[in-house]
N, C-alpha and C. Protein backbone atom coordinates (compact mmCIF):
# COMPACT_ATOMS: atom_id res chain seq x y z
N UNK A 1 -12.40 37.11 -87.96
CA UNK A 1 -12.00 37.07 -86.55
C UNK A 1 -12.74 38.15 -85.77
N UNK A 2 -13.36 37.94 -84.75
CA UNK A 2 -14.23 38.67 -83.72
C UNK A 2 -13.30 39.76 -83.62
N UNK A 3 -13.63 40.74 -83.06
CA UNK A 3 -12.68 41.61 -82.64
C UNK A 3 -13.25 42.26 -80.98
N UNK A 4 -11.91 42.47 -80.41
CA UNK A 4 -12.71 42.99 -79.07
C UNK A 4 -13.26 43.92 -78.99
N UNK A 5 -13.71 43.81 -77.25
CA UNK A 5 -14.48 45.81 -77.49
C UNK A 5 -13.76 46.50 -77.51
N UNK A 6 -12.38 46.48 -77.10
CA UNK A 6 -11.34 47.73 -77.55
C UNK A 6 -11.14 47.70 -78.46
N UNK A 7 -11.14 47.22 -79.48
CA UNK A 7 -10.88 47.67 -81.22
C UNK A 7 -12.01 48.40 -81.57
N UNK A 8 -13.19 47.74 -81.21
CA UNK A 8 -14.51 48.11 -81.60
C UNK A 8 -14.34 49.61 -80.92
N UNK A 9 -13.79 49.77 -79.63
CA UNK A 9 -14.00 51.15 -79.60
C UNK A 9 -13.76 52.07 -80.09
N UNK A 10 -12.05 51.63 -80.51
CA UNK A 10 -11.12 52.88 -81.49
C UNK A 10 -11.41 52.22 -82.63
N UNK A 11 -12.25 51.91 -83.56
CA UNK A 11 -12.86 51.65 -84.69
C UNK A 11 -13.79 52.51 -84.54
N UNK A 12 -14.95 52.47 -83.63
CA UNK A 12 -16.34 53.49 -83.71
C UNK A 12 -15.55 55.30 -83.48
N UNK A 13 -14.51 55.04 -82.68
CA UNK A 13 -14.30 56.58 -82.14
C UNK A 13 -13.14 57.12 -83.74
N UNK A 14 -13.25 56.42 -84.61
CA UNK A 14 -12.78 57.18 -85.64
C UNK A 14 -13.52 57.25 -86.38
N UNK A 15 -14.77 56.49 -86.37
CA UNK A 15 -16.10 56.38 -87.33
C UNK A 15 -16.80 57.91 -86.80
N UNK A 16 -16.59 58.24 -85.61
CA UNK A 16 -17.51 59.47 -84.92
C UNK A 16 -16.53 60.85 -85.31
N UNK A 17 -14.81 60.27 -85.35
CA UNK A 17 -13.78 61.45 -85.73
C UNK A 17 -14.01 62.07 -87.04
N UNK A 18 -14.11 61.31 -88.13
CA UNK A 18 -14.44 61.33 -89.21
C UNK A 18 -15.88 62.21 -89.55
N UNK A 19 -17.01 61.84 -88.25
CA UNK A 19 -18.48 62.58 -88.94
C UNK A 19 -18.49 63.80 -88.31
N UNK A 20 -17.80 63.68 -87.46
CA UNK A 20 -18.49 64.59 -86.31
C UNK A 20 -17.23 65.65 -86.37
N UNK A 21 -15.23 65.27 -86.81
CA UNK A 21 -14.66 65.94 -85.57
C UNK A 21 -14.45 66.17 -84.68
N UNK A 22 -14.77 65.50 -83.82
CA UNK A 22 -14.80 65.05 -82.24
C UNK A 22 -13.79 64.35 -82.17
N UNK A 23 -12.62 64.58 -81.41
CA UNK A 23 -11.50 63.82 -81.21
C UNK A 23 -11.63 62.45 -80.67
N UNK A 24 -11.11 61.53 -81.39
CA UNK A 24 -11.53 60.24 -81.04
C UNK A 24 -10.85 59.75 -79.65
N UNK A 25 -10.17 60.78 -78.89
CA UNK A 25 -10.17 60.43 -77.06
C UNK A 25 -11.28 60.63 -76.38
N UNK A 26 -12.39 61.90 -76.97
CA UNK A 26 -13.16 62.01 -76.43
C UNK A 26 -14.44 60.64 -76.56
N UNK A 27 -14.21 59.94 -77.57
CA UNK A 27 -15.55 58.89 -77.38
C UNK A 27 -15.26 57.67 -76.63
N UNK A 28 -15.66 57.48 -75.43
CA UNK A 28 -15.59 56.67 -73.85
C UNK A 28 -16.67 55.48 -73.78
N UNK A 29 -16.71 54.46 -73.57
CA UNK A 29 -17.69 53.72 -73.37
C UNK A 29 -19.18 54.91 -72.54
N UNK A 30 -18.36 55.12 -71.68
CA UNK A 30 -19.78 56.04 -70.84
C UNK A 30 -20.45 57.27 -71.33
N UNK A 31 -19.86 57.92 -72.65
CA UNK A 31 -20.82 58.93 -73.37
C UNK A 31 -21.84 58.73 -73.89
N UNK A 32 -22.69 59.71 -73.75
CA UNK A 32 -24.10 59.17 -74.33
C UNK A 32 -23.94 60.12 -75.99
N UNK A 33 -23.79 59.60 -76.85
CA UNK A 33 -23.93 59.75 -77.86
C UNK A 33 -24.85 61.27 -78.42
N UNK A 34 -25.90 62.10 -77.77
CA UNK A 34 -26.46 62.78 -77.84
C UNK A 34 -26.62 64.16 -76.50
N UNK A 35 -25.93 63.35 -75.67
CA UNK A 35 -25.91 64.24 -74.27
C UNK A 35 -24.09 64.27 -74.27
N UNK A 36 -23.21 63.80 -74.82
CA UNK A 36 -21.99 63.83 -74.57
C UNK A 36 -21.42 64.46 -75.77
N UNK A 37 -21.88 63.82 -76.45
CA UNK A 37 -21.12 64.02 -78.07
C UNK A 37 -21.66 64.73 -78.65
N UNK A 38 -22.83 64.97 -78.64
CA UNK A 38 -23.90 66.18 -79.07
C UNK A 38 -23.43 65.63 -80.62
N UNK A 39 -24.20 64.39 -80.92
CA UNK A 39 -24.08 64.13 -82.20
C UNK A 39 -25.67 63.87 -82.46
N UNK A 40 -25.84 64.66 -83.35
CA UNK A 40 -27.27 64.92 -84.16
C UNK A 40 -28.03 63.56 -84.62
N UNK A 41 -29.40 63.18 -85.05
CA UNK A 41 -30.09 62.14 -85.51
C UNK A 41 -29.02 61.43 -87.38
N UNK A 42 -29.21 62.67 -87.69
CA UNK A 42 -28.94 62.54 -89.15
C UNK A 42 -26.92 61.53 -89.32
N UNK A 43 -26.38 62.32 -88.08
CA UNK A 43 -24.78 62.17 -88.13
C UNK A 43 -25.13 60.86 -87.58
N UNK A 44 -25.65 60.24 -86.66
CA UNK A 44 -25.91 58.74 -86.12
C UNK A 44 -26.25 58.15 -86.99
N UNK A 45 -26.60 58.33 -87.84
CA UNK A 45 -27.22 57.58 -89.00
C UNK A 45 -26.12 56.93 -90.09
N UNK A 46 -25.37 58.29 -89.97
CA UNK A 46 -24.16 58.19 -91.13
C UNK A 46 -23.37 57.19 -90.20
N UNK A 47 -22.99 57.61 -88.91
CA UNK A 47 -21.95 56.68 -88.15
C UNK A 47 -22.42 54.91 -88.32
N UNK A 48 -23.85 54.89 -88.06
CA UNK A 48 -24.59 53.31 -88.06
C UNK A 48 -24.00 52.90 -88.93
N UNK A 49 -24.07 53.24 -90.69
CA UNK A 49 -23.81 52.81 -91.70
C UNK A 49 -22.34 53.02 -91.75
N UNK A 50 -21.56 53.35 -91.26
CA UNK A 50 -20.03 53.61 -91.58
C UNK A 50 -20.18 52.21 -90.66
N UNK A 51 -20.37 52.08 -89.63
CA UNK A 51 -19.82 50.86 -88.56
C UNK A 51 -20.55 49.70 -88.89
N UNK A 52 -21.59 49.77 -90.01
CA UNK A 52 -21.71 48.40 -90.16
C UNK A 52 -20.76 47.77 -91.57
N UNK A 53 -20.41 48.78 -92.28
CA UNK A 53 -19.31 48.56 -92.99
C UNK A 53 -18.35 48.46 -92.81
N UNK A 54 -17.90 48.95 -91.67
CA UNK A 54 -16.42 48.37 -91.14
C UNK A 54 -16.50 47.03 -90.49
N UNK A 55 -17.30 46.92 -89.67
CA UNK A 55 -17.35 45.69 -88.47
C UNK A 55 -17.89 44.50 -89.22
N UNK A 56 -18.93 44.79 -90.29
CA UNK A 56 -19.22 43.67 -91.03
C UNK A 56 -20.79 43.23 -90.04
N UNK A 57 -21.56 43.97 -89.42
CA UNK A 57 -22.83 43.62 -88.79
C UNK A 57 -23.93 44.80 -89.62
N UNK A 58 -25.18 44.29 -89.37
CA UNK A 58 -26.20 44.65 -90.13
C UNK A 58 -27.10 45.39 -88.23
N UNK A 59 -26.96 46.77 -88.90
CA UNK A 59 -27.48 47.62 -87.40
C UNK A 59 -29.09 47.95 -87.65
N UNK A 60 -30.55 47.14 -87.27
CA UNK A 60 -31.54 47.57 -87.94
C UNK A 60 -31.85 48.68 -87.43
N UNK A 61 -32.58 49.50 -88.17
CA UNK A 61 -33.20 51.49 -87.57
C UNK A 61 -33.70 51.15 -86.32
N UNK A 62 -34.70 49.53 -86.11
CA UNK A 62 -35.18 50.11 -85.08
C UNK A 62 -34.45 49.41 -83.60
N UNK A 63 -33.34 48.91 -83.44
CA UNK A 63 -32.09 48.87 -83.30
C UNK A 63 -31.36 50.22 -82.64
N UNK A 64 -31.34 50.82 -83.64
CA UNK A 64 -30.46 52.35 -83.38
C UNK A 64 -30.82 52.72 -82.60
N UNK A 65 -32.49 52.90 -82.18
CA UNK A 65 -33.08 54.20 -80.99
C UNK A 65 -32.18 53.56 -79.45
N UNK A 66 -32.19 52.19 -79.17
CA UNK A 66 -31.25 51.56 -78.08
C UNK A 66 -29.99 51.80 -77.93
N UNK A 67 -29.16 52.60 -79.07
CA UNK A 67 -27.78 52.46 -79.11
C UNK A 67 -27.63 54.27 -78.86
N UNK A 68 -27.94 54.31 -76.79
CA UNK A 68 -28.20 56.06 -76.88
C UNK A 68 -26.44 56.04 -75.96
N UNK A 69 -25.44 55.09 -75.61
CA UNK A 69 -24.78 55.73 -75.39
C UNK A 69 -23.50 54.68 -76.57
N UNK A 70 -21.89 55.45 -76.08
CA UNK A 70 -21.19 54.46 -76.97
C UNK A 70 -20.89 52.87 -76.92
N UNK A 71 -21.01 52.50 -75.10
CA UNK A 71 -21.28 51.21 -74.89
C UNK A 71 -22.08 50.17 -75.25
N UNK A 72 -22.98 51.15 -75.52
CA UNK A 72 -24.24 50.29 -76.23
C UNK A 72 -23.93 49.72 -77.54
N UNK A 73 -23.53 50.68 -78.61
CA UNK A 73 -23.47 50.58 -79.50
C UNK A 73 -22.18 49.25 -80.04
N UNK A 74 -21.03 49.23 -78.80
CA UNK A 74 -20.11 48.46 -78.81
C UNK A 74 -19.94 47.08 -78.38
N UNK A 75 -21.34 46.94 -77.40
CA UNK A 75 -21.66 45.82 -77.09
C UNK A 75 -22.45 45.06 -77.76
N UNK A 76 -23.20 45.81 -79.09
CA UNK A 76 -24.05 45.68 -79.88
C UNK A 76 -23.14 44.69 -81.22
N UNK A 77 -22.29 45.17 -81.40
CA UNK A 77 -21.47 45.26 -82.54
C UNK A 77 -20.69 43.87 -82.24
N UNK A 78 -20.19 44.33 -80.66
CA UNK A 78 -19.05 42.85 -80.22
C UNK A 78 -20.37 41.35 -80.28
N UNK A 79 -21.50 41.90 -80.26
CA UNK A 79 -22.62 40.28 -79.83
C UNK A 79 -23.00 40.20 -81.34
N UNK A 80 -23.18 41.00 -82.47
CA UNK A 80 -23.18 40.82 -83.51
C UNK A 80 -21.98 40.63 -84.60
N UNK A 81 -21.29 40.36 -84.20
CA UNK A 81 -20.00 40.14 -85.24
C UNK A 81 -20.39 38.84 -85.79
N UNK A 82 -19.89 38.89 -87.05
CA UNK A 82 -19.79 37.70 -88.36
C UNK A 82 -19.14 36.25 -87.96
């Protein structure tokens, strides 16, 4: 079953709680992932692979460089679902 972008959101914002510690109120559709969250290359990497294991979508690397804020990444996820 698809899931919306609000699941997808509090799904990714515990995927980011988990790497980062960043309280998962703080991750907003409108943060930019690197200017908001000040989450590093290496920790995006870990998050990609945590959220394609949860959501069940295949995120390619060159894919990732597009996914610079959290909307992106959620709109990415909601058009790729199984």
């Amino acid at each position: 079953m698809a899931r919306s972008e609000q699941e997808i959101l509090e799904g990714l914002a515990e995927i980011v709680n988990e790497e980062t510690g960043l309280e998962a109120e703080e991750v907003q559709m409108d943060k930019s992932f690197t200017e908001d969250l000040d989450i590093d290359s290496l920790s995006m990497m870990t998050i990609v692979v945590n959220a394609e294991d949860k959501f069940g979508v295949r995120i390619p690397d060159d894919e990732v460089k597009n996914l610079t804020h959290v909307k992106d990444a959620v709109s990415y996820i909601a058009n790729n679902q199984g």
